[in-house]
Protein backbone atom coordinates (compact mmCIF):
# COMPACT_ATOMS: atom_id res chain seq x y z
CA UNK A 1 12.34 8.73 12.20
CA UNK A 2 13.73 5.84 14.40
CA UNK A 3 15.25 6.57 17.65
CA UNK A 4 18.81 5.28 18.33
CA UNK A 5 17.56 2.63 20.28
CA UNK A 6 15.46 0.94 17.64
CA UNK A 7 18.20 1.11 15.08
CA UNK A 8 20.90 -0.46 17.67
CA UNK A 9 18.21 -3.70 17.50
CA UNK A 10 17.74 -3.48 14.18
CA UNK A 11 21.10 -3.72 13.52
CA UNK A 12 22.01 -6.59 16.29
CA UNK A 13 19.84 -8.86 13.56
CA UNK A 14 21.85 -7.88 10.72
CA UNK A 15 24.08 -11.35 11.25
CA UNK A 16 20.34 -13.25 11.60
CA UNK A 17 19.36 -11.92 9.14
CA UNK A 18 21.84 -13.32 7.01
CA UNK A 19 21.98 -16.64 8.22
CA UNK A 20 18.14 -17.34 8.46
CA UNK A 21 16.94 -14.51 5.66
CA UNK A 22 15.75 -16.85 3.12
CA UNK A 23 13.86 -19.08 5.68
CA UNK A 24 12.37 -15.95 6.61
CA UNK A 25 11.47 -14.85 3.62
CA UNK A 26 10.22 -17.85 2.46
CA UNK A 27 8.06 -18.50 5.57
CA UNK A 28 6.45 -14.94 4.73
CA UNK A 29 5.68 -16.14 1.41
CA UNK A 30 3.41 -19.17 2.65
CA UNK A 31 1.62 -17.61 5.74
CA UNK A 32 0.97 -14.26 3.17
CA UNK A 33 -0.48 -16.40 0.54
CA UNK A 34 -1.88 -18.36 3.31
CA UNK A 35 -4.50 -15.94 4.14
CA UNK A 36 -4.90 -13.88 1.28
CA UNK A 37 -4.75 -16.11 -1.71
CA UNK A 38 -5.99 -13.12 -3.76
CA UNK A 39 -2.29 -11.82 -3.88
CA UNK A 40 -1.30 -14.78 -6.05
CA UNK A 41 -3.26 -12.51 -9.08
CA UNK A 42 -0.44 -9.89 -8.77
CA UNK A 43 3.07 -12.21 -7.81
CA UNK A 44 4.94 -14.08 -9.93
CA UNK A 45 4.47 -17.41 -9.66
CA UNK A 46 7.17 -18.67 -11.44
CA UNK A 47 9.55 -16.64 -9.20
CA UNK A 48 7.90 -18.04 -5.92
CA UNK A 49 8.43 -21.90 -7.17
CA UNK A 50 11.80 -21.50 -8.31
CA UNK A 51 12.88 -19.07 -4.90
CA UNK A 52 13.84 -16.37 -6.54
CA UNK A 53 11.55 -14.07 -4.71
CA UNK A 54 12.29 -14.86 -1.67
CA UNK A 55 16.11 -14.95 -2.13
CA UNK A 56 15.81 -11.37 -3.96
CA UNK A 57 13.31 -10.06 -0.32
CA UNK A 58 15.85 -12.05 1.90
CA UNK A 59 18.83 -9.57 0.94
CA UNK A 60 16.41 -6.02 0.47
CA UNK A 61 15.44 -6.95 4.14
CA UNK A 62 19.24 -7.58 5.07
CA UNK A 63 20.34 -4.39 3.20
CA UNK A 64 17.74 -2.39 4.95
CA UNK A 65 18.83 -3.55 8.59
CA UNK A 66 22.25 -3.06 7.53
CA UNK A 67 21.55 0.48 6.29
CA UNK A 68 18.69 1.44 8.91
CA UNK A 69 20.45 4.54 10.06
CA UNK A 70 20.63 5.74 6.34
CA UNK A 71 18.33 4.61 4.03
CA UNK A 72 19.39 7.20 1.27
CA UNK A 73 22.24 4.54 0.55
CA UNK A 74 19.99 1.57 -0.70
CA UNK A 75 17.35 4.38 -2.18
CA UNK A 76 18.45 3.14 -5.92
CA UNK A 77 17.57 -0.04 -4.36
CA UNK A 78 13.98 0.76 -3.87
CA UNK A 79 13.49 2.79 -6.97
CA UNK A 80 14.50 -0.26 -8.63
CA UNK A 81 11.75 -2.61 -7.21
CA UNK A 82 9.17 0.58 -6.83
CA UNK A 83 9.10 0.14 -10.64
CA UNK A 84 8.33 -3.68 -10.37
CA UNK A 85 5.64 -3.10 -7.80
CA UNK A 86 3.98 0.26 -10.02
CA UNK A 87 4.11 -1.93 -13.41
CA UNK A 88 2.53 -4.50 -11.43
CA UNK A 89 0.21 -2.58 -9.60
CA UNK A 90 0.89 -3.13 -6.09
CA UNK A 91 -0.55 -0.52 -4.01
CA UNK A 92 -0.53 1.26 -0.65
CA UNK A 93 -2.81 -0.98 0.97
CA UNK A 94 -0.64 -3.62 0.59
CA UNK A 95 1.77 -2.90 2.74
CA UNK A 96 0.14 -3.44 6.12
CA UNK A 97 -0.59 -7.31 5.32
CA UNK A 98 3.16 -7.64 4.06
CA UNK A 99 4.35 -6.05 6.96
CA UNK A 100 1.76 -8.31 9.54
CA UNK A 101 3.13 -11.45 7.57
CA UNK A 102 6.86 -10.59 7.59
CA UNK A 103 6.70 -9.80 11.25
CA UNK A 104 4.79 -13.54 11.70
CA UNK A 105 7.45 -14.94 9.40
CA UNK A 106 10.03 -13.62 11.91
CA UNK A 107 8.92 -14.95 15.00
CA UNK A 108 7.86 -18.50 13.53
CA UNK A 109 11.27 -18.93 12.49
CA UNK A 110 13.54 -17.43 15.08
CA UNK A 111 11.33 -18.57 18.07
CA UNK A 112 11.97 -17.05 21.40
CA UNK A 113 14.91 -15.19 19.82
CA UNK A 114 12.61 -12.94 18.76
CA UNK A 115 11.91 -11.09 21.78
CA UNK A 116 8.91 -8.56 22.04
CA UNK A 117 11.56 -5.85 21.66
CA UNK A 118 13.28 -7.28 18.42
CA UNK A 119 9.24 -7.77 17.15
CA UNK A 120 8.34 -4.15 18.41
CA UNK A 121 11.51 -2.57 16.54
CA UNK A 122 11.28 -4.69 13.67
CA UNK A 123 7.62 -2.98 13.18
CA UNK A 124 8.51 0.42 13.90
CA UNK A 125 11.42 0.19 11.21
CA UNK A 126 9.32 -1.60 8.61
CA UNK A 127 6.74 1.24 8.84
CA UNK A 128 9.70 3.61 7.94
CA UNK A 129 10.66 1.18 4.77
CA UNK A 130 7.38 0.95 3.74
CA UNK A 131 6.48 5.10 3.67
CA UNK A 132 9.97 4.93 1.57
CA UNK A 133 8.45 2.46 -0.65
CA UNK A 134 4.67 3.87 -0.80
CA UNK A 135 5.98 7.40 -1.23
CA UNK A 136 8.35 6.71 -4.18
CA UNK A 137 6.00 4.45 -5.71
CA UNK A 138 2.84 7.27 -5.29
CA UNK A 139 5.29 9.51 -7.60
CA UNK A 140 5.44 6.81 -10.00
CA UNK A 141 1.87 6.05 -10.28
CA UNK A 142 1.24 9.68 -10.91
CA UNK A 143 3.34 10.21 -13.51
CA UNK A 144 2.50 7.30 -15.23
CA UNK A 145 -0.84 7.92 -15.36
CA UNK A 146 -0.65 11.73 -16.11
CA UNK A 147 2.36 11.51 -18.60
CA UNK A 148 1.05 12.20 -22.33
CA UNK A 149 -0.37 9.02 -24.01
CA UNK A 150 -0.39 7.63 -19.97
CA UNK A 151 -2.19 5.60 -17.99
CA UNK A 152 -3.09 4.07 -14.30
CA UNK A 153 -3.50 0.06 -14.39
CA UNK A 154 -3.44 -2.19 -16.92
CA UNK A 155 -4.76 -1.13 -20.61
CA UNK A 156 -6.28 -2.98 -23.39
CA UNK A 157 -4.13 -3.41 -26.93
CA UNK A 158 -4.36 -5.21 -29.40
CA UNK A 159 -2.04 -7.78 -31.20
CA UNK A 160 -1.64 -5.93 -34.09
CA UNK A 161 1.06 -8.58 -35.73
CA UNK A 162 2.81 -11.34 -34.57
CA UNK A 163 6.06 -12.69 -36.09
CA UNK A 164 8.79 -15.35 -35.78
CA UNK A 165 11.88 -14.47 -34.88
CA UNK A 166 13.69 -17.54 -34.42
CA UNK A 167 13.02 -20.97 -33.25
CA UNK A 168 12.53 -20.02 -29.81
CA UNK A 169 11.81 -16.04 -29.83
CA UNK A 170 8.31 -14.71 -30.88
CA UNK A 171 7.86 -10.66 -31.26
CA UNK A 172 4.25 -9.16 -30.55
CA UNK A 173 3.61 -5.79 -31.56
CA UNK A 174 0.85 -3.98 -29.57
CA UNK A 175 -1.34 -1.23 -30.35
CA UNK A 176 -4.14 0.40 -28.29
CA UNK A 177 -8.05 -0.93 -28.73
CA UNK A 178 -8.39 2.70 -28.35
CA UNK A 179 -6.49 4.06 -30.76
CA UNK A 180 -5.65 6.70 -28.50
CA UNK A 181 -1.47 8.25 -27.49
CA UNK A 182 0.63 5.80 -25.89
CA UNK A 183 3.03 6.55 -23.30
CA UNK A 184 7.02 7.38 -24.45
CA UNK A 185 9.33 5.08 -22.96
CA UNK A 186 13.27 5.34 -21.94
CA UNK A 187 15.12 2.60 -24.23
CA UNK A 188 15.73 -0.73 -21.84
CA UNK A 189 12.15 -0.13 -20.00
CA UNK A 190 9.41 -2.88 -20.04
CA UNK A 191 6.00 -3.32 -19.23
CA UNK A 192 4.17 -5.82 -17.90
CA UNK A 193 1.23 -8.22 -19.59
CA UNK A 194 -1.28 -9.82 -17.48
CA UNK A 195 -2.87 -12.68 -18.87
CA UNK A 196 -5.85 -14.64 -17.69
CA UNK A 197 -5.08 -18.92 -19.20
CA UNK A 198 -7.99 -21.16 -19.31
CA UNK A 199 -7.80 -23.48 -15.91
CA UNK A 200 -5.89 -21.19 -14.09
CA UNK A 201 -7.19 -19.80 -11.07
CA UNK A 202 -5.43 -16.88 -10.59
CA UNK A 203 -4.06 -14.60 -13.36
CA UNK A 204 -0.46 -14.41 -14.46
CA UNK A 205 1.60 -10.90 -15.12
CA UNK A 206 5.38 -10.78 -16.57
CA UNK A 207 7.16 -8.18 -17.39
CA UNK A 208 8.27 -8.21 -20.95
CA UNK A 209 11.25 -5.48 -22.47
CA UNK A 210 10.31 -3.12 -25.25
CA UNK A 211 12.53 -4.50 -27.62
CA UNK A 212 11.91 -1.34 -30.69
CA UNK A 213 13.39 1.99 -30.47
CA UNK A 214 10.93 4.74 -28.29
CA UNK A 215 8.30 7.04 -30.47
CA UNK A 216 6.28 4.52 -32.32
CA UNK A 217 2.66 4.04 -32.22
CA UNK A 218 3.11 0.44 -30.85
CA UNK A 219 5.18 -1.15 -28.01
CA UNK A 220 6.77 -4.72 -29.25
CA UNK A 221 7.78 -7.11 -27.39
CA UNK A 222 10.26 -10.50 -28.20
CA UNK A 223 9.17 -13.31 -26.17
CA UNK A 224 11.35 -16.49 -25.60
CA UNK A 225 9.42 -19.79 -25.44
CA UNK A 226 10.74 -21.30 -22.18
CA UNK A 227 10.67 -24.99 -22.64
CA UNK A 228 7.99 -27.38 -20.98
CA UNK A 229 4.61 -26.23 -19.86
CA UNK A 230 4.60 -26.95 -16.11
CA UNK A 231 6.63 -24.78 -14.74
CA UNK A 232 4.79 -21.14 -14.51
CA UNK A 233 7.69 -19.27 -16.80
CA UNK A 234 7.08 -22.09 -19.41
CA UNK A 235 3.34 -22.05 -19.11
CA UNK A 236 3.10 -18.23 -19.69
CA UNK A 237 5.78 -17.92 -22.76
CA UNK A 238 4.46 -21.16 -24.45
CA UNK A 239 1.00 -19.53 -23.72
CA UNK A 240 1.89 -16.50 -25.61
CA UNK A 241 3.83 -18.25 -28.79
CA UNK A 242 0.72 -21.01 -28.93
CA UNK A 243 -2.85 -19.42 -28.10
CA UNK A 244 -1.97 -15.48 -28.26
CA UNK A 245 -2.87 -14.81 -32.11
CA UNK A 246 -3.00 -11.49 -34.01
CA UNK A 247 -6.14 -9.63 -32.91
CA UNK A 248 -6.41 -10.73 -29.31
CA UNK A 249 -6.32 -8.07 -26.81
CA UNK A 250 -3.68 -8.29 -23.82
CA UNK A 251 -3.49 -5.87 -20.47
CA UNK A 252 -1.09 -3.66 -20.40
CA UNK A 253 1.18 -1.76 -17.98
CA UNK A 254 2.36 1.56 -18.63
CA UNK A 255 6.50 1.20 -19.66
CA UNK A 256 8.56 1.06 -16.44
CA UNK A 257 12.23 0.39 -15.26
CA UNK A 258 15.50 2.12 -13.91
CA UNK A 259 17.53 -0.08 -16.59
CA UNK A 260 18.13 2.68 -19.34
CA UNK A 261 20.12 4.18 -21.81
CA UNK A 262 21.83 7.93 -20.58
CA UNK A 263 21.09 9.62 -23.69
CA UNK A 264 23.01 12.48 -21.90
CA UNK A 265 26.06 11.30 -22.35
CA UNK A 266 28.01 11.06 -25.72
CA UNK A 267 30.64 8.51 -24.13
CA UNK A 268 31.13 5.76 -26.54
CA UNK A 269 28.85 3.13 -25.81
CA UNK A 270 28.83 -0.75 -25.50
CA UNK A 271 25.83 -3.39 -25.62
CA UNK A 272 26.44 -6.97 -24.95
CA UNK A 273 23.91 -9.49 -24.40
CA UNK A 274 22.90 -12.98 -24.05
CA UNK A 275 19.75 -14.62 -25.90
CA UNK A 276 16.84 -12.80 -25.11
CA UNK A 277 19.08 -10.69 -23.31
CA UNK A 278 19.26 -8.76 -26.44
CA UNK A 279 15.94 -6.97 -26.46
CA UNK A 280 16.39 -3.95 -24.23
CA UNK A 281 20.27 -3.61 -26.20
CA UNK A 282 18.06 -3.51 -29.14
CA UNK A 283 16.12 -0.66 -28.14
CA UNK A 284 18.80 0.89 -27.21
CA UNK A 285 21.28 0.46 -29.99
CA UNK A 286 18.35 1.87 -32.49
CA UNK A 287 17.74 5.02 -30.20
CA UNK A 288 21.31 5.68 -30.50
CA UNK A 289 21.06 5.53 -33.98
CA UNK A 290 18.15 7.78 -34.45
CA UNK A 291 18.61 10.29 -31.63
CA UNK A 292 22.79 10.46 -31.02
CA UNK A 293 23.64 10.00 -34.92
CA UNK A 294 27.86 10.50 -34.07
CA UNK A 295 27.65 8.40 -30.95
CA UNK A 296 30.24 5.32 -31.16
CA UNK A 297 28.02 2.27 -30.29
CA UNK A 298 29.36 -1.36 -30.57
CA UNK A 299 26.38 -4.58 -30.19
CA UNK A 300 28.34 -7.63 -29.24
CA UNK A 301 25.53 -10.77 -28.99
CA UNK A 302 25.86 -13.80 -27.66
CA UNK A 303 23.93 -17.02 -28.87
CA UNK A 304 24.20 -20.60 -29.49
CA UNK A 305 23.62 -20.53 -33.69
CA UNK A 306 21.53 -18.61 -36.03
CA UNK A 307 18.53 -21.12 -35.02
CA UNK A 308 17.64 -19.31 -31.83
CA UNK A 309 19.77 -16.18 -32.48
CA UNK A 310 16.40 -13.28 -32.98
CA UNK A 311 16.51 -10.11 -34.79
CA UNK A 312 19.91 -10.25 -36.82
CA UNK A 313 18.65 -8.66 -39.50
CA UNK A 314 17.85 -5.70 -37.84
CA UNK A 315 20.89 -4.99 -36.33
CA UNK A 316 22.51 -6.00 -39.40
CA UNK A 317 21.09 -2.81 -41.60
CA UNK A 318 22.79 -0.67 -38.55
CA UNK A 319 26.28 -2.01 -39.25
CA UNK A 320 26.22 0.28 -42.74
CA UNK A 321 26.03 3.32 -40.42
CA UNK A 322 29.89 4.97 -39.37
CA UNK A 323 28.91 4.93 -35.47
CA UNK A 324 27.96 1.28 -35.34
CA UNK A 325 29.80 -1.84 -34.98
CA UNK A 326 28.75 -5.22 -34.23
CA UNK A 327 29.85 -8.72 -33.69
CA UNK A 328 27.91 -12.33 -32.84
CA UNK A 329 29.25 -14.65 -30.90
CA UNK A 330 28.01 -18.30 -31.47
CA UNK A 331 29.45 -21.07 -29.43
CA UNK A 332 27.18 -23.94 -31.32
CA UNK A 333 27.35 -22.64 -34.94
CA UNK A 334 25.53 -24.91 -37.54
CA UNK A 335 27.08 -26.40 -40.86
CA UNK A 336 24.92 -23.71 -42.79
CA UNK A 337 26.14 -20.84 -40.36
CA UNK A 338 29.22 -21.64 -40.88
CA UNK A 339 28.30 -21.89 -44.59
CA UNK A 340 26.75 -18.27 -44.94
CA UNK A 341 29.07 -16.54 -42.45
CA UNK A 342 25.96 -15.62 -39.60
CA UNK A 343 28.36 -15.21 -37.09
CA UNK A 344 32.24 -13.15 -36.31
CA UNK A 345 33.24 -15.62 -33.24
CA UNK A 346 33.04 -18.96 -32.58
CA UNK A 347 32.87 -19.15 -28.55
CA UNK A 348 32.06 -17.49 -25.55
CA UNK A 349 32.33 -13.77 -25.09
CA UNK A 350 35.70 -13.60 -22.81
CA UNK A 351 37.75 -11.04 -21.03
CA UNK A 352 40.58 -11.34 -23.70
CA UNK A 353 38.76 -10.56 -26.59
CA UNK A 354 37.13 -7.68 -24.81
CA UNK A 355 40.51 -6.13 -24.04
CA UNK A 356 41.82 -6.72 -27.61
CA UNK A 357 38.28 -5.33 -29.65
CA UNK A 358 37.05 -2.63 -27.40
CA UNK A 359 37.84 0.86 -28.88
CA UNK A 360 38.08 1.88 -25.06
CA UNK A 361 37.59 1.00 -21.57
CA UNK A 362 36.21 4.72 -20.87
CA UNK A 363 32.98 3.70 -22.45
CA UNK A 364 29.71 2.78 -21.03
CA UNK A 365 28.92 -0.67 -20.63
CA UNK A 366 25.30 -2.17 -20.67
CA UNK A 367 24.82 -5.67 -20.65
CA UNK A 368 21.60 -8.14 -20.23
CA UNK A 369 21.40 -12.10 -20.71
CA UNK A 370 21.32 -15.38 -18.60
CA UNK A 371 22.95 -15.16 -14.90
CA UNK A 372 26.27 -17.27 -15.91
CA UNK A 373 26.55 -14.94 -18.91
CA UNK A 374 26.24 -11.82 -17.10
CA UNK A 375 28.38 -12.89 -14.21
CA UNK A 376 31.13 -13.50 -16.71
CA UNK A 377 30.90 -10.37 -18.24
CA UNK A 378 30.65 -8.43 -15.16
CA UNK A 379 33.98 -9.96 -13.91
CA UNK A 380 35.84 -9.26 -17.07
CA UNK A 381 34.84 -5.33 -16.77
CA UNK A 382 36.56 -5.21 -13.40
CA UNK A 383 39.04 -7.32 -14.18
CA UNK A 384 40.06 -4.71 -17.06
CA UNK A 385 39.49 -2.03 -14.98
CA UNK A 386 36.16 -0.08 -16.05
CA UNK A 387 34.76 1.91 -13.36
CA UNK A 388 31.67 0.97 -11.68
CA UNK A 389 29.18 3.84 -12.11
CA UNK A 390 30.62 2.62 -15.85
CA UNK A 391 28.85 -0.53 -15.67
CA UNK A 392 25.20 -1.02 -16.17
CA UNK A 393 23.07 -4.33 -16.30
CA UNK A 394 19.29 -5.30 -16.02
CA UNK A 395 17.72 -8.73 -14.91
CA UNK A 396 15.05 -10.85 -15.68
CA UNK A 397 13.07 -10.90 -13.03
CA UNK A 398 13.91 -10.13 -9.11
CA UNK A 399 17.26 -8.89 -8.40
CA UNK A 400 20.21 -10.87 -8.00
CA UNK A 401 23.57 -10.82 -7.66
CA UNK A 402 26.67 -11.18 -10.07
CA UNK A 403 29.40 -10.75 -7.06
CA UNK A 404 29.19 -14.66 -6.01
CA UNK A 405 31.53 -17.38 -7.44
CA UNK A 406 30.87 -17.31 -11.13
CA UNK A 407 30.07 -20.69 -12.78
CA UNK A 408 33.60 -21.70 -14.84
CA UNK A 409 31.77 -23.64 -17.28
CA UNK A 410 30.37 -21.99 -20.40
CA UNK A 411 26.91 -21.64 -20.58
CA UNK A 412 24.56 -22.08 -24.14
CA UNK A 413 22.52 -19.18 -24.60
């Protein structure tokens, strides 16, 4: 526990914090990698060049000085990452150099500001965070690893097939070298894939979501080729679609992530996504088929034409059913989609047509895609009036935010 007069400096940063977070933050990043390069094999790289990393660290570390006196509040918070850091192995250990380099980070960029006393509280209340963080995770690890079918690490599978989706989505179905159980998963969970490329020096991990329904005896995966090759997201996705071929054996997480269907409920239910948004609202729309048989589900997708738009089919053979209803959105339709009727609405997804084709604002929302995309549709859901513990969205990669100004020009997905 902190004594009162550690959390009254904690919280004097708060306004610091959130004018010099990110130069924190992104100071930490350099000196950490600095001295132990060896932490490059478990980060993602792509994140770190583009600054989402140390944007998404800038406001935990914010949020945990402004909630220092009662970290229960921002506990979903760190369930959330704990997931990131179990799936991509991030251990106990590691916490001390974080913790060294985040305390460096703070005094090479505030200067004499930071005062012994700031540095010495600063420490204190990071040790607190981190127990939080190793404690929660240590649960995670266990069960993952002692869970039927479970396992600790990564684990060898094998590319059992590999097909085309669309132009620009590939799906991968793994299955165990083994042949032994594999872990159940929660519908909208992922795992992570760690691949060693040819000329790279360190190794590269991304999380990927399970895109079939739970209770298989493979984990698939629909991977979007991000375009070009030198940027790190590129290089991994293009690695995957190019080089990865049926038979080749990939590391494996165990399935993680917070981001999942309440099978509890029997509220109607509504999936919207964006692109490759649409693989966790895959999952889930087929476990609501097979497990909740009278639930009321509606799939609304969002893509630019039936080029890049992944996976119709299956969704398709769901419509037939009385609890399902779906609609495509396509704001770039080709002549022959147009022609063969691949799509219900030409356009963007908007806050009118929600009102006028929801069965009712009393259901639970769960939406996925592109940042612009999911901003929009987070603002229309207030704007009608759906309650927040209503509202439930996942994104790709480190945690961001949909409350800031929302980009008023419509975005291709």
């Amino acid at each position: 526990m902190l004594d009162k007069k550690t959390i009254d400096i904690i919280k004097s940063t708060v306004p610091v914090l959130e004018q010099y977070g990110e130069k924190i933050t992104t100071r930490f990043y350099q000196l950490m990698f600095g001295n132990h390069p060896e932490l490059l094999n478990i980060f993602n790289h792509a994140n770190q060049k583009q600054g989402r990393q140390q944007k998404a660290l800038a406001g935990t570390v914010y949020a945990a000085a402004q909630y220092i006196d009662n970290l229960e509040a921002i506990l979903p918070v760190v369930k959330q990452i704990a997931h990131k850091h179990r799936s991509l192995g991030i251990k106990a250990e590691h916490y001390p150099i974080v913790g060294k380099h985040l305390l460096l980070a703070i005094k090479d960029v505030l200067g004499d500001a930071a005062t012994d006393e700031i540095i010495d509280a600063w420490g204190n209340a990071y040790n607190v965070i981190a127990d939080a963080f190793i404690s929660v995770e240590a649960e995670m690890y266990n069960e993952a690893a002692s869970q039927k079918g479970g396992w600790d690490g990564f684990r060898n599978f094998i590319v059992d097939r590999k097909v085309i989706e669309s132009d620009v989505i590939t799906s991968f179905y793994l299955k165990p070298v083994d042949n032994m159980e594999i872990a159940d998963f929660l519908p909208g969970q992922y795992i992570s894939i760690k691949l060693e490329i040819d000329g790279e020096e360190f190794t590269h991990i991304r999380q990927y979501s399970l895109s079939d329904a739970p209770g298989k005896d493979y984990y698939r995966i629909s991977v979007k080729r991000e375009a070009g090759t030198t940027n790190p997201d590129g290089m991994v996705s293009n690695f995957l679609h190019d080089v990865v071929t049926e038979g080749e054996i990939l590391k494996v997480s165990a399935p993680a992530g917070d981001f999942v269907l309440d099978t509890e409920k029997n509220t109607p239910v509504v999936l919207l996504s964006g692109g490759v948004g649409l693989t966790p609202m895959l999952s889930m729309l087929k476990t609501v088929v097979e497990v909740q048989p009278v639930r009321k589900v509606t799939f609304i997708h969002a893509a630019a034409n039936g080029n890049v738009h992944a996976l119709r089919e299956e969704v398709e053979s769901l419509t037939s059913l009385d609890n399902v209803n779906s609609f495509f959105f396509y704001d770039l339709p080709t002549e022959e989609d147009r022609k063969n009727n691949n799509f219900d609405v030409e356009g963007y997804v908007t806050q009118e047509w929600l009102l006028k084709n929801i069965p009712t604002l009393e259901a639970d929302f769960y939406f996925c895609g592109p940042l612009p995309f999911m901003k929009s549709i987070n603002r229309s859901l207030k704007n009608l009036g759906v309650k927040e513990e209503r509202i439930h969205f996942e994104f790709f990669g480190p945690k961001g935010s949909l409350e800031e100004s929302v980009n008023k020009e419509p975005v291709s997905v």
